[in-house]
PDB file of N, CA and C in Angstrom:
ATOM      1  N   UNK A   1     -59.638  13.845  -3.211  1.00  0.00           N
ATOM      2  CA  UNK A   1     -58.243  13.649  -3.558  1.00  0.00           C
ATOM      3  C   UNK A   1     -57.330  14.025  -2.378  1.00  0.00           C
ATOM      4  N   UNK A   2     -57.723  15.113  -1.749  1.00  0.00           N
ATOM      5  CA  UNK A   2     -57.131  15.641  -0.691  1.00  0.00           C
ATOM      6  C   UNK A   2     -57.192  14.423   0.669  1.00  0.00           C
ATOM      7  N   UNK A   3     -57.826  14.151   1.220  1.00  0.00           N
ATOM      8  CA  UNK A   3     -58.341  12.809   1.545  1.00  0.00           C
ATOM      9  C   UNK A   3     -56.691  11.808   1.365  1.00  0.00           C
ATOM     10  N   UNK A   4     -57.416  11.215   0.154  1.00  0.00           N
ATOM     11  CA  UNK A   4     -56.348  10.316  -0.120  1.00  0.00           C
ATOM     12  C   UNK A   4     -55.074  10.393   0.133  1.00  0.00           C
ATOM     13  N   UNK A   5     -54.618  11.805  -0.426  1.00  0.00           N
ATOM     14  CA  UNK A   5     -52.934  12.142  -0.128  1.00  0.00           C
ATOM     15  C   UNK A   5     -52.852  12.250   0.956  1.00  0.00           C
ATOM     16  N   UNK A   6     -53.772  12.783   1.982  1.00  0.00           N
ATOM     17  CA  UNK A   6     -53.587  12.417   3.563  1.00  0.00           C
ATOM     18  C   UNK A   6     -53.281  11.361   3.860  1.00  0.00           C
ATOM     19  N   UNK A   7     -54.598  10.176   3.668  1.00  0.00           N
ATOM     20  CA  UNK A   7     -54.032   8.882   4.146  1.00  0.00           C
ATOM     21  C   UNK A   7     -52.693   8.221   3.858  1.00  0.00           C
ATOM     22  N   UNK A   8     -52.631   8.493   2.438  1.00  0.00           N
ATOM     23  CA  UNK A   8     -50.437   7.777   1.947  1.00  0.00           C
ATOM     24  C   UNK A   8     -49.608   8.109   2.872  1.00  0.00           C
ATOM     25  N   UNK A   9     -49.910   9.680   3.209  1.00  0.00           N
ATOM     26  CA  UNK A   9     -48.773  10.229   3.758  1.00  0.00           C
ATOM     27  C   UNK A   9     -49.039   9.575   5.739  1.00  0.00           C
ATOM     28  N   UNK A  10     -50.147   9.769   5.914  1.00  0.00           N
ATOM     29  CA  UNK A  10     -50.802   9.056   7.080  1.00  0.00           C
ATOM     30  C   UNK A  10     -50.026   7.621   7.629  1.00  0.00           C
ATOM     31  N   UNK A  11     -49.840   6.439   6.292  1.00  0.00           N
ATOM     32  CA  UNK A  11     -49.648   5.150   5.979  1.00  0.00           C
ATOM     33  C   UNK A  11     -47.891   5.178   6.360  1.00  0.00           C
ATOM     34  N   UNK A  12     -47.416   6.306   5.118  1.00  0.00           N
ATOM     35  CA  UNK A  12     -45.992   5.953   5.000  1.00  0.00           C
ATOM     36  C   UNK A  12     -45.371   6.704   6.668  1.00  0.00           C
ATOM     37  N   UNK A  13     -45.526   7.304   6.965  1.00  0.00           N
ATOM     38  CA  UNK A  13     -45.179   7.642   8.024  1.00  0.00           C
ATOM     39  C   UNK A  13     -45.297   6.804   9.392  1.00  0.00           C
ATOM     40  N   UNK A  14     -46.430   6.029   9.460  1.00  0.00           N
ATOM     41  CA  UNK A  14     -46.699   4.848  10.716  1.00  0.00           C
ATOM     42  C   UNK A  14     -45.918   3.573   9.650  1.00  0.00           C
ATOM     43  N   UNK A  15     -45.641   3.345   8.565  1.00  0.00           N
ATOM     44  CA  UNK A  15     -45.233   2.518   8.363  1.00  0.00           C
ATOM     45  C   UNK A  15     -43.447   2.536   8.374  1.00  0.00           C
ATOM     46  N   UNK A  16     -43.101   3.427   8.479  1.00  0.00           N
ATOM     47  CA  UNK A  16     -41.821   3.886   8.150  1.00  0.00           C
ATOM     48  C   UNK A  16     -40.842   3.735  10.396  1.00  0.00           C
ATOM     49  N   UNK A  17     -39.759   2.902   9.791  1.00  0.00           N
ATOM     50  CA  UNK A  17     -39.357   2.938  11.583  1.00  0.00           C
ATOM     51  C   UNK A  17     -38.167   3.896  11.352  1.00  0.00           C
ATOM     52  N   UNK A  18     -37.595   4.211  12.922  1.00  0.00           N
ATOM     53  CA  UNK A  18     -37.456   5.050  13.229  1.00  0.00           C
ATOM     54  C   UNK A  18     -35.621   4.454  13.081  1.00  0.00           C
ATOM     55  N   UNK A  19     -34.770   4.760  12.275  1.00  0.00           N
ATOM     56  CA  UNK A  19     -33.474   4.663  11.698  1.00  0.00           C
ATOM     57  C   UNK A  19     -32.475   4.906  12.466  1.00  0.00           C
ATOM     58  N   UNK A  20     -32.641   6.246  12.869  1.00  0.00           N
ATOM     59  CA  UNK A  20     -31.511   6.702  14.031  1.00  0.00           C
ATOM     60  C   UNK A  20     -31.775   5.896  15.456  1.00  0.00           C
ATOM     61  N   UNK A  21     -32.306   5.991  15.970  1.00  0.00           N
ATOM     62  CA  UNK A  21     -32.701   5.390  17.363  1.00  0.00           C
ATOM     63  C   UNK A  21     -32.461   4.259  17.837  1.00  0.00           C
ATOM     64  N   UNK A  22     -30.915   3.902  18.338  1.00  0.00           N
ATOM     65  CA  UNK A  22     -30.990   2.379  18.386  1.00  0.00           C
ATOM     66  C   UNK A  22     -31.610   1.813  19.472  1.00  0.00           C
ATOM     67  N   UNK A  23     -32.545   3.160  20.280  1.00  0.00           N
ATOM     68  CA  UNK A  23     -33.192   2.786  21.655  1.00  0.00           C
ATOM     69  C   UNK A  23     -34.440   2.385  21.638  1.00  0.00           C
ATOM     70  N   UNK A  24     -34.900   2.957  19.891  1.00  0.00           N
ATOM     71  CA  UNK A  24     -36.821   2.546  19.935  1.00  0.00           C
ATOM     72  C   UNK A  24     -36.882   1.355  18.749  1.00  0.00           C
ATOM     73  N   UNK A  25     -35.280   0.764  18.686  1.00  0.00           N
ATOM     74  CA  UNK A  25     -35.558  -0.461  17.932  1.00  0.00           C
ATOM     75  C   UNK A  25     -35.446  -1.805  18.352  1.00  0.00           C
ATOM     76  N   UNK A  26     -35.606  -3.479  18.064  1.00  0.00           N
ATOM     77  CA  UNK A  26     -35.225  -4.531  18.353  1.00  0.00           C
ATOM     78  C   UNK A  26     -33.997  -5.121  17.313  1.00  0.00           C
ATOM     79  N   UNK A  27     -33.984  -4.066  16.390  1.00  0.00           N
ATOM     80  CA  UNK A  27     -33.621  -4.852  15.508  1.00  0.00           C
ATOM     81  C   UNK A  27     -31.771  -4.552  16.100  1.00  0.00           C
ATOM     82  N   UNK A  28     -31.057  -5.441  14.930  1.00  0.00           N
ATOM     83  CA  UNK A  28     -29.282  -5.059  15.265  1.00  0.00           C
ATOM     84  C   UNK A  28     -28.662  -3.790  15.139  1.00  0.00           C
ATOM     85  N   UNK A  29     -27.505  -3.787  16.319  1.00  0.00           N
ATOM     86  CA  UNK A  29     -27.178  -2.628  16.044  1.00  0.00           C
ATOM     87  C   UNK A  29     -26.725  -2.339  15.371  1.00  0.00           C
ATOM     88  N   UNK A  30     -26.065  -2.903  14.616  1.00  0.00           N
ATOM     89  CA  UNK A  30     -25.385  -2.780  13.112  1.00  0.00           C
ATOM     90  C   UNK A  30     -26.114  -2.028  12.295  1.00  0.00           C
ATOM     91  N   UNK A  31     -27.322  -1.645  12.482  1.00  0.00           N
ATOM     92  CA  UNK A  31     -28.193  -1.238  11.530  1.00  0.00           C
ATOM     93  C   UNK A  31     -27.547   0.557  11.404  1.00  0.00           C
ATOM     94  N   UNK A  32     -27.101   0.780  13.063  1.00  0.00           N
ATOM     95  CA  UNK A  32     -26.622   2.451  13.271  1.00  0.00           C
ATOM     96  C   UNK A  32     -25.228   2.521  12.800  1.00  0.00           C
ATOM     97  N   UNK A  33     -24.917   3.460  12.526  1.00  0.00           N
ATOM     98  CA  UNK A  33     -23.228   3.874  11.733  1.00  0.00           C
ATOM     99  C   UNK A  33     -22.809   4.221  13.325  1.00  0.00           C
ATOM    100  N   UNK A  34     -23.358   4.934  13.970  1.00  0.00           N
ATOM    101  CA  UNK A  34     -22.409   5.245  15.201  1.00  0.00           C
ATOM    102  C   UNK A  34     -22.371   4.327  15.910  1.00  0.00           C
ATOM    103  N   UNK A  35     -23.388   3.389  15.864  1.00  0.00           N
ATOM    104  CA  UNK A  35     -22.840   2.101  16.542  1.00  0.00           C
ATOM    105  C   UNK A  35     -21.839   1.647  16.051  1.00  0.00           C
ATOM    106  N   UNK A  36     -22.006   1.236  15.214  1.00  0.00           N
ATOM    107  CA  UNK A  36     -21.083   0.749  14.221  1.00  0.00           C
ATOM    108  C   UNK A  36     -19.576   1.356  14.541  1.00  0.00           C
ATOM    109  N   UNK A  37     -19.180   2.176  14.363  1.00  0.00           N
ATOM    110  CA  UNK A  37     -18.241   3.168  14.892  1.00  0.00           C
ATOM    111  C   UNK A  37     -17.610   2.864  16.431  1.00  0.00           C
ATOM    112  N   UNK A  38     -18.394   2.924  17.188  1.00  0.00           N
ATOM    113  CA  UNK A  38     -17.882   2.649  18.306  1.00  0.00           C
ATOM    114  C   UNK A  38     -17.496   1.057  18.384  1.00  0.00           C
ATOM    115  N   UNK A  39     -18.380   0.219  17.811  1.00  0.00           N
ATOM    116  CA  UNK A  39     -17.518  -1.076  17.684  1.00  0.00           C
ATOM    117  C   UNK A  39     -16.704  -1.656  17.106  1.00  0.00           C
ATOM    118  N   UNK A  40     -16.048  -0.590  15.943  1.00  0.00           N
ATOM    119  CA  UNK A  40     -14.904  -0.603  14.850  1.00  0.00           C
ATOM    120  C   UNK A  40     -13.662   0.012  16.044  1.00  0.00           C
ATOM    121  N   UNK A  41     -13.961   0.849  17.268  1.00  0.00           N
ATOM    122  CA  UNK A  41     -12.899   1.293  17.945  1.00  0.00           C
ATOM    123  C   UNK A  41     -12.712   0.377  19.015  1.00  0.00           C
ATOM    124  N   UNK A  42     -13.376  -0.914  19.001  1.00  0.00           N
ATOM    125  CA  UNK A  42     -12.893  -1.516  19.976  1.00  0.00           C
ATOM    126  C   UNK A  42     -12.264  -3.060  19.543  1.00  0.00           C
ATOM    127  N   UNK A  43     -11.119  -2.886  19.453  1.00  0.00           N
ATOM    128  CA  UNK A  43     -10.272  -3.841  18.964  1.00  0.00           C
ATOM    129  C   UNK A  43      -9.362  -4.510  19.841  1.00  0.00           C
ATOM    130  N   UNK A  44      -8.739  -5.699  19.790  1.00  0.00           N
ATOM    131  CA  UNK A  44      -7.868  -6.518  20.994  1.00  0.00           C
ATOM    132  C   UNK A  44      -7.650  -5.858  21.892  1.00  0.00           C
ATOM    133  N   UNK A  45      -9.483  -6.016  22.934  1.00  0.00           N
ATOM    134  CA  UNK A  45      -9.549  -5.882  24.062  1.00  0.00           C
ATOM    135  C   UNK A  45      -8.940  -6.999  25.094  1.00  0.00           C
ATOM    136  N   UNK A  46      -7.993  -6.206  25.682  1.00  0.00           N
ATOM    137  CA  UNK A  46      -7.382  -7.617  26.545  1.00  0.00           C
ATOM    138  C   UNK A  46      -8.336  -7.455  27.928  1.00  0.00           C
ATOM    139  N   UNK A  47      -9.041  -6.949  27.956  1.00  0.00           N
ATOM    140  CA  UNK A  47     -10.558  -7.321  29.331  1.00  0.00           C
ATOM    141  C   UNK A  47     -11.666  -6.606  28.591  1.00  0.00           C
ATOM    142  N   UNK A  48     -12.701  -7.451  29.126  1.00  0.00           N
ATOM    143  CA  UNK A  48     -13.690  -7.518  28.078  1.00  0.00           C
ATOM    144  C   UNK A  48     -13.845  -5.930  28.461  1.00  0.00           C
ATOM    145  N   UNK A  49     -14.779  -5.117  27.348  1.00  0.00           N
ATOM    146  CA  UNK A  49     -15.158  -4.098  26.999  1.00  0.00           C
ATOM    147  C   UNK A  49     -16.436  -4.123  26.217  1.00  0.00           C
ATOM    148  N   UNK A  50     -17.549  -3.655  26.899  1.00  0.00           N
ATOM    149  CA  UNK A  50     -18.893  -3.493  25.996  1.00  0.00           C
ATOM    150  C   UNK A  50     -19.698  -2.647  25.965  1.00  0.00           C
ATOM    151  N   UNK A  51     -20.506  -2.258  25.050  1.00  0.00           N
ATOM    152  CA  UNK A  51     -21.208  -1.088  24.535  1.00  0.00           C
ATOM    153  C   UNK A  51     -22.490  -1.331  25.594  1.00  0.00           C
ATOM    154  N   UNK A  52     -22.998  -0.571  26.133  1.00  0.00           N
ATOM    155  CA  UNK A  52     -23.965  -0.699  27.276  1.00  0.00           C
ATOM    156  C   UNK A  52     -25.342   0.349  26.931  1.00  0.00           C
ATOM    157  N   UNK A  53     -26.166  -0.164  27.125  1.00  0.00           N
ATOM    158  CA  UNK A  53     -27.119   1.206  27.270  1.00  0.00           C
ATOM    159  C   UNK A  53     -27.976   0.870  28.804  1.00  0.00           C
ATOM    160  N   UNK A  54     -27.849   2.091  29.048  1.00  0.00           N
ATOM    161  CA  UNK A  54     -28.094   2.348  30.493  1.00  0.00           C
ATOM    162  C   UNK A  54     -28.755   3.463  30.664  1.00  0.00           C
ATOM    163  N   UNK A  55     -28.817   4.107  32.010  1.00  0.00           N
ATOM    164  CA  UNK A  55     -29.579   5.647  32.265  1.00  0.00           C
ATOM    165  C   UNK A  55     -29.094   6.477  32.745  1.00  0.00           C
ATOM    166  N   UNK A  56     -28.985   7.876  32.725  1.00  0.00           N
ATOM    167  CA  UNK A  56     -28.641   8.685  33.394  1.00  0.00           C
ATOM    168  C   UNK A  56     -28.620  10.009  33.125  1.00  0.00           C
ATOM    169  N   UNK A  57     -29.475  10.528  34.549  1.00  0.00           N
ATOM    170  CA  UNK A  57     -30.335  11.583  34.816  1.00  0.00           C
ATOM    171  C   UNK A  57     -31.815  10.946  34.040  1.00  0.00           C
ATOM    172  N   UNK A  58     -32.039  10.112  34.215  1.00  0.00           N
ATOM    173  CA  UNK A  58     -33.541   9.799  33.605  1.00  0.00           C
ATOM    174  C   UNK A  58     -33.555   9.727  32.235  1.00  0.00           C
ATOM    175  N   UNK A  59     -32.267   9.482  31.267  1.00  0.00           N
ATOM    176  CA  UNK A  59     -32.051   9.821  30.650  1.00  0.00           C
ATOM    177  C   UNK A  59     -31.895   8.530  29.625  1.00  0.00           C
ATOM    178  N   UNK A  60     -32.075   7.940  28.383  1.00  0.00           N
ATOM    179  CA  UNK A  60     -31.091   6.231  28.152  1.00  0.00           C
ATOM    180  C   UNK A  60     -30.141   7.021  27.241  1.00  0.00           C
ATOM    181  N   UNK A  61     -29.253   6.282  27.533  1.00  0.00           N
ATOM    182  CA  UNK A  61     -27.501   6.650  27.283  1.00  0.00           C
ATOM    183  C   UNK A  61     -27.381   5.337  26.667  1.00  0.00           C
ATOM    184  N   UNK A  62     -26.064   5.514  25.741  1.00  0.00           N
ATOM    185  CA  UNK A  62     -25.274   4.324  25.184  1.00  0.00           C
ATOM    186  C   UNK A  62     -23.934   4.796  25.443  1.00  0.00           C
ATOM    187  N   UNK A  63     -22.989   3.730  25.934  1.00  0.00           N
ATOM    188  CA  UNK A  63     -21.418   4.440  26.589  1.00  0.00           C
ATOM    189  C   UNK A  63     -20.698   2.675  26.641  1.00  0.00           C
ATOM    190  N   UNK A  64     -19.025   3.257  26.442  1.00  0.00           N
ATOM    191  CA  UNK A  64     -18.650   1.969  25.699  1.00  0.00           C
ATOM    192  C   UNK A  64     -18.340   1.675  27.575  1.00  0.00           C
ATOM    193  N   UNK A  65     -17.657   0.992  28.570  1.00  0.00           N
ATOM    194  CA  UNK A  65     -17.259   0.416  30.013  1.00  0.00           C
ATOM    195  C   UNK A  65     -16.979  -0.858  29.965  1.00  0.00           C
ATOM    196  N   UNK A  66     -15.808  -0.662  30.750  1.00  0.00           N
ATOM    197  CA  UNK A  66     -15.365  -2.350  31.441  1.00  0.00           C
ATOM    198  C   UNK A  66     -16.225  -3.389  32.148  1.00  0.00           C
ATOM    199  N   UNK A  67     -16.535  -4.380  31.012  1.00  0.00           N
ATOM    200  CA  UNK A  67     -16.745  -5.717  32.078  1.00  0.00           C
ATOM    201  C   UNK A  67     -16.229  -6.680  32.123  1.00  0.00           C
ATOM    202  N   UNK A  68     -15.562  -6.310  32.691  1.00  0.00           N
ATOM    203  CA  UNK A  68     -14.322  -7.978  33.019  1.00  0.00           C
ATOM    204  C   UNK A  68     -14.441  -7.817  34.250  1.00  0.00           C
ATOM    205  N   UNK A  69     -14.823  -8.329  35.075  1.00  0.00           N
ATOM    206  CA  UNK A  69     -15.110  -8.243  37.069  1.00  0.00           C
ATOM    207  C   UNK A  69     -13.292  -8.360  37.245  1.00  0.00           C
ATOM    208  N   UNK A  70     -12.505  -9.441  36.384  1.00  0.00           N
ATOM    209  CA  UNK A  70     -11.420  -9.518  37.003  1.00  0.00           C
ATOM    210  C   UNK A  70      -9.581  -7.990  36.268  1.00  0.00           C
ATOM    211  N   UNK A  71     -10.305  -7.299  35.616  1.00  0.00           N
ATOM    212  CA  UNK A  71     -10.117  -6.013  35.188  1.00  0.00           C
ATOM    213  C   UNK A  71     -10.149  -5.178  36.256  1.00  0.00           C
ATOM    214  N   UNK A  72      -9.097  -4.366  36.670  1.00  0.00           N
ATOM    215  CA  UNK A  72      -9.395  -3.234  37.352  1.00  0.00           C
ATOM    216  C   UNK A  72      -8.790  -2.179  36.858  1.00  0.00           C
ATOM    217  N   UNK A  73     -10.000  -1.219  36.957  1.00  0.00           N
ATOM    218  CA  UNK A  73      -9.381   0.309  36.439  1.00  0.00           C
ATOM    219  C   UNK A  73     -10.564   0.859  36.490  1.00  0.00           C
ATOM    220  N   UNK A  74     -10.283   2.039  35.589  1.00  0.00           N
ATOM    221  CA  UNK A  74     -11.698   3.505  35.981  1.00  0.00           C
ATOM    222  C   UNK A  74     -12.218   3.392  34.816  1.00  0.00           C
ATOM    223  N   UNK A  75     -13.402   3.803  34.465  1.00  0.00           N
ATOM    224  CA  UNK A  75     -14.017   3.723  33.856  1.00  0.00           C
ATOM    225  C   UNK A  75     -13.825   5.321  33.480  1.00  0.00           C
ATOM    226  N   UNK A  76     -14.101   5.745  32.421  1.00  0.00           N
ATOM    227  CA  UNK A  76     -14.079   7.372  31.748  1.00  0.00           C
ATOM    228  C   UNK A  76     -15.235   7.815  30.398  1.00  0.00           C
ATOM    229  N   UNK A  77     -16.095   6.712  31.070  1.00  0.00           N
ATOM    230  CA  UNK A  77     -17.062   7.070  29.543  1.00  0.00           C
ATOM    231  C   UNK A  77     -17.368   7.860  28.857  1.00  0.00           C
ATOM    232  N   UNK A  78     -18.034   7.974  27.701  1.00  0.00           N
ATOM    233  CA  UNK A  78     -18.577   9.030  27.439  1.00  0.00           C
ATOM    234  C   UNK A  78     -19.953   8.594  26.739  1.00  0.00           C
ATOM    235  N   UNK A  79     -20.643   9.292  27.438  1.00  0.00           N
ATOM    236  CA  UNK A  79     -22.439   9.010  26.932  1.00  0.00           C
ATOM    237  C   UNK A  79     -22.827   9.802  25.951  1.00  0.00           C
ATOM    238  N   UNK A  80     -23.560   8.379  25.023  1.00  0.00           N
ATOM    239  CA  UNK A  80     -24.563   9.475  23.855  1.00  0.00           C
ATOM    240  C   UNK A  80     -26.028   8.920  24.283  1.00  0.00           C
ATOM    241  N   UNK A  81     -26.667  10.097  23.652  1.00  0.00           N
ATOM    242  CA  UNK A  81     -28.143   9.248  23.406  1.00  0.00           C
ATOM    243  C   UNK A  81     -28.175   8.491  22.591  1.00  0.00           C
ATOM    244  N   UNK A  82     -29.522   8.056  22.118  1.00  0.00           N
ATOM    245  CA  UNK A  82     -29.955   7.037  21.819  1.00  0.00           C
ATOM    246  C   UNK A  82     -29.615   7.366  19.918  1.00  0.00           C
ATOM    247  N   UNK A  83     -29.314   8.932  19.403  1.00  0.00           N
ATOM    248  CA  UNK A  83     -29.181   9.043  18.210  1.00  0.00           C
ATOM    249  C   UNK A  83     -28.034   9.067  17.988  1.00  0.00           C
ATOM    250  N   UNK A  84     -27.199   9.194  19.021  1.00  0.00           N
ATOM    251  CA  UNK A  84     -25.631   8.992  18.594  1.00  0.00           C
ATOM    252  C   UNK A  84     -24.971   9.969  19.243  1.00  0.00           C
ATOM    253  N   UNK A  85     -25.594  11.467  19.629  1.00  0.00           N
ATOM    254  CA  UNK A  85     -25.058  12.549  20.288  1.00  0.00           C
ATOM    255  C   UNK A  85     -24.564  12.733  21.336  1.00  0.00           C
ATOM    256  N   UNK A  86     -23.648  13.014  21.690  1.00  0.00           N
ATOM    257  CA  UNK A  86     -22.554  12.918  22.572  1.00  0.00           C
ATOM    258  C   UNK A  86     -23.300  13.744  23.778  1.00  0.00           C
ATOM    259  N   UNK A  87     -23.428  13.635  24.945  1.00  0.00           N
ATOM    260  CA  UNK A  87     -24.426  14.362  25.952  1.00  0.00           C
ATOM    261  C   UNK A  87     -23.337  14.511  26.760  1.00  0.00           C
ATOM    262  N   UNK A  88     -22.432  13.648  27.827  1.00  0.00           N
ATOM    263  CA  UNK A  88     -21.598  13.871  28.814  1.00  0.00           C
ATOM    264  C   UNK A  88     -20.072  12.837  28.423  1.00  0.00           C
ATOM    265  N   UNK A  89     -18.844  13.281  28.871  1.00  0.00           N
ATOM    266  CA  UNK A  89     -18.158  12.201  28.897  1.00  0.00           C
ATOM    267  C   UNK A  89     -17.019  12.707  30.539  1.00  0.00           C
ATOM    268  N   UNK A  90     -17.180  11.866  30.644  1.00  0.00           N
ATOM    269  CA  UNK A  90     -16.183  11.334  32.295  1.00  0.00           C
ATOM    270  C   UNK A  90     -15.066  11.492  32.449  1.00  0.00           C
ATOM    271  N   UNK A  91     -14.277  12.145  33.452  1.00  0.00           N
ATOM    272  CA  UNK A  91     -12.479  11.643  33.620  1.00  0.00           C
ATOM    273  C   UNK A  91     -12.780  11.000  34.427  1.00  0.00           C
ATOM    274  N   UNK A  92     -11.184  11.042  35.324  1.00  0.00           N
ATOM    275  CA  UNK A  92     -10.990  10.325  36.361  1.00  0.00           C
ATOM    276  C   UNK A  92     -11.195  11.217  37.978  1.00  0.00           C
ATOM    277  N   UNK A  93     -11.740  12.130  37.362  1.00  0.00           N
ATOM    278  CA  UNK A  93     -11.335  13.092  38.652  1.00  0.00           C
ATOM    279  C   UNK A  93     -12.544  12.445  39.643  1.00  0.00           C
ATOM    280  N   UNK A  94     -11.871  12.622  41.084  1.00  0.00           N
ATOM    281  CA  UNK A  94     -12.961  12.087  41.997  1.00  0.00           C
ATOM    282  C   UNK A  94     -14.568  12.220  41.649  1.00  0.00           C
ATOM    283  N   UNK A  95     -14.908  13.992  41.348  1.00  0.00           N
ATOM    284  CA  UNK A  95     -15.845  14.689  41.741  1.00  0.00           C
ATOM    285  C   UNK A  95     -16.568  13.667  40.344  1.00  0.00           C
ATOM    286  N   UNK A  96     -16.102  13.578  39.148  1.00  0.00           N
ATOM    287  CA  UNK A  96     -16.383  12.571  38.080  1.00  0.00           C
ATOM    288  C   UNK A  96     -17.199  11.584  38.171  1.00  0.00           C
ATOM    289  N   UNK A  97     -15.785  10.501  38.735  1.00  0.00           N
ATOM    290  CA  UNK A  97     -16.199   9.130  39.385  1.00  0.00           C
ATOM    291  C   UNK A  97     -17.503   9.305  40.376  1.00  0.00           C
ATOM    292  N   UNK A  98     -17.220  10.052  41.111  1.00  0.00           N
ATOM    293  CA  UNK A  98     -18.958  10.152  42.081  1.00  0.00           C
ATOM    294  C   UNK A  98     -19.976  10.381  41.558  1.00  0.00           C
ATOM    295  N   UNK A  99     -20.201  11.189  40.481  1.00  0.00           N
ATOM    296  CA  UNK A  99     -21.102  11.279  39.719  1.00  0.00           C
ATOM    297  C   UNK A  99     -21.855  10.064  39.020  1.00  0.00           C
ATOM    298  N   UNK A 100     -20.499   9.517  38.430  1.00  0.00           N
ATOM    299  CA  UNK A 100     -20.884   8.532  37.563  1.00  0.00           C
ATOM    300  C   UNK A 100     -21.454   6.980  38.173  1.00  0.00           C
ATOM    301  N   UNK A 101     -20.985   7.172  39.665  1.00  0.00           N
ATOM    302  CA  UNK A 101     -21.605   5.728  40.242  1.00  0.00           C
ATOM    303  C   UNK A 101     -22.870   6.395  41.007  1.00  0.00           C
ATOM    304  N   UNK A 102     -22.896   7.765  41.223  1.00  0.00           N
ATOM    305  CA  UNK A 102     -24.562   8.180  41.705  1.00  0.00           C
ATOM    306  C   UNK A 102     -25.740   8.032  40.176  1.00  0.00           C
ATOM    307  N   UNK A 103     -24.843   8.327  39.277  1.00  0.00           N
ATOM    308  CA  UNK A 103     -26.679   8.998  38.571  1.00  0.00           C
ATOM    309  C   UNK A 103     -26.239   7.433  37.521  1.00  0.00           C
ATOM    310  N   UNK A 104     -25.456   6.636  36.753  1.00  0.00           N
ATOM    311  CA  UNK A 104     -25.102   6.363  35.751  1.00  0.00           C
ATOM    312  C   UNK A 104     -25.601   4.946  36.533  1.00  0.00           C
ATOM    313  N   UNK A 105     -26.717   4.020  35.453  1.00  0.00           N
ATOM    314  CA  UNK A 105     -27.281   2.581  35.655  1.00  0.00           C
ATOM    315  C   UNK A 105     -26.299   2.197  34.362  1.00  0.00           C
ATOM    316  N   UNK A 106     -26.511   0.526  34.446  1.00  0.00           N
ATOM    317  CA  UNK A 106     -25.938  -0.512  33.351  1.00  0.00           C
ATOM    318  C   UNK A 106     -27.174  -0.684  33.288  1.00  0.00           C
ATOM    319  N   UNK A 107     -28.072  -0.907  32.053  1.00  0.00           N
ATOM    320  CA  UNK A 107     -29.480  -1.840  31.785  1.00  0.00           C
ATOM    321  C   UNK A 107     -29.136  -3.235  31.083  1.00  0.00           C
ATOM    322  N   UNK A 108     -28.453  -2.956  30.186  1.00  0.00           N
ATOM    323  CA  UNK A 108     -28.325  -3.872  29.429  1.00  0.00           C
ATOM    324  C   UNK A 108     -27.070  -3.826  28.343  1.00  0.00           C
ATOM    325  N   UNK A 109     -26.245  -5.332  27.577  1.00  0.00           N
ATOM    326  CA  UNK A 109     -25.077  -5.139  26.892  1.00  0.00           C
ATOM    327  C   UNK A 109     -25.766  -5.280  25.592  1.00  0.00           C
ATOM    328  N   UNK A 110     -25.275  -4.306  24.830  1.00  0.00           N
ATOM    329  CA  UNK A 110     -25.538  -4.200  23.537  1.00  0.00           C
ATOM    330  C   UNK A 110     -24.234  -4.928  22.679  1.00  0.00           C
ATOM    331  N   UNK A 111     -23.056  -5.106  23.070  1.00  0.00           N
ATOM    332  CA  UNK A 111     -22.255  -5.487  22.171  1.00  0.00           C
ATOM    333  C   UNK A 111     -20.813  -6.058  23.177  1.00  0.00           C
ATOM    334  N   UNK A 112     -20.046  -7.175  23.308  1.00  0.00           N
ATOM    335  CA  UNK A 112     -19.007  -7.245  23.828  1.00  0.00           C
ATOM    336  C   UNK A 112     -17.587  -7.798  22.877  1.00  0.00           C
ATOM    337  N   UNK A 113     -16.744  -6.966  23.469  1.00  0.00           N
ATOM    338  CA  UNK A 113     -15.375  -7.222  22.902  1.00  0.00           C
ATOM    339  C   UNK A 113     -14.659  -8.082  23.537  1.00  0.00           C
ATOM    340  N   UNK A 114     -14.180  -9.402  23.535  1.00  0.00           N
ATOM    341  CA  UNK A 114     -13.686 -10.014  24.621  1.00  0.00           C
ATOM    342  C   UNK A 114     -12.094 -10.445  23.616  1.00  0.00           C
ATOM    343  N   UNK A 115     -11.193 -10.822  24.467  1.00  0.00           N
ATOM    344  CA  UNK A 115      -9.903 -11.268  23.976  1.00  0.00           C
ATOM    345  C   UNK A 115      -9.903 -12.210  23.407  1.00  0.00           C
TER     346      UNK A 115
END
């Protein structure tokens, strides 16, 4: 019997995916509330604006940044992981900005706001 209740629990657990993590899934992001969230705060973007996941410090980050090439301004992100938790967020101060173009990659757009 003991046995058995191992294996269920064995089963439901490899069968069961991983909810929070919008980094170990394929599926939409819609599926996360903090995604979700961050794309409820991005409203009549007049240059595009998109949810990115990227790296930094070896790290995958999700952080909302400007992509409109013809947009100029600073970027001030603020990075979560992959569960939603807020890890670093950016000003404008030089020492900032240097940081953020040394350690901080774009991998890929998870979501864009365009006008």
């Amino acid at each position: 019997m003991r046995i058995f209740i191992l294996l269920m629990l064995l089963m439901l657990t490899l069968s069961c995916s991983d909810n929070t993590n919008v980094c170990a899934t394929t599926g939409s992001i819609d599926d996360f509330p903090w995604i979700a969230k961050l794309k409820k705060s991005m409203t009549n973007c007049s240059c595009e604006t998109s949810i990115i996941k990227g790296k930094y410090n070896n790290q995958t980050v999700i952080f909302i940044a400007s992509t409109d090439p013809q947009c100029l301004g600073i970027d001030t992100p603020t990075l979560y992981n992959c569960e939603g938790k807020e890890i670093r967020s950016f000003t404008d101060s030089v020492a900032d900005q240097k940081e953020l173009s040394d350690k901080l990659t774009r991998d890929s757009v998870l979501y864009r706001c365009k006008s």
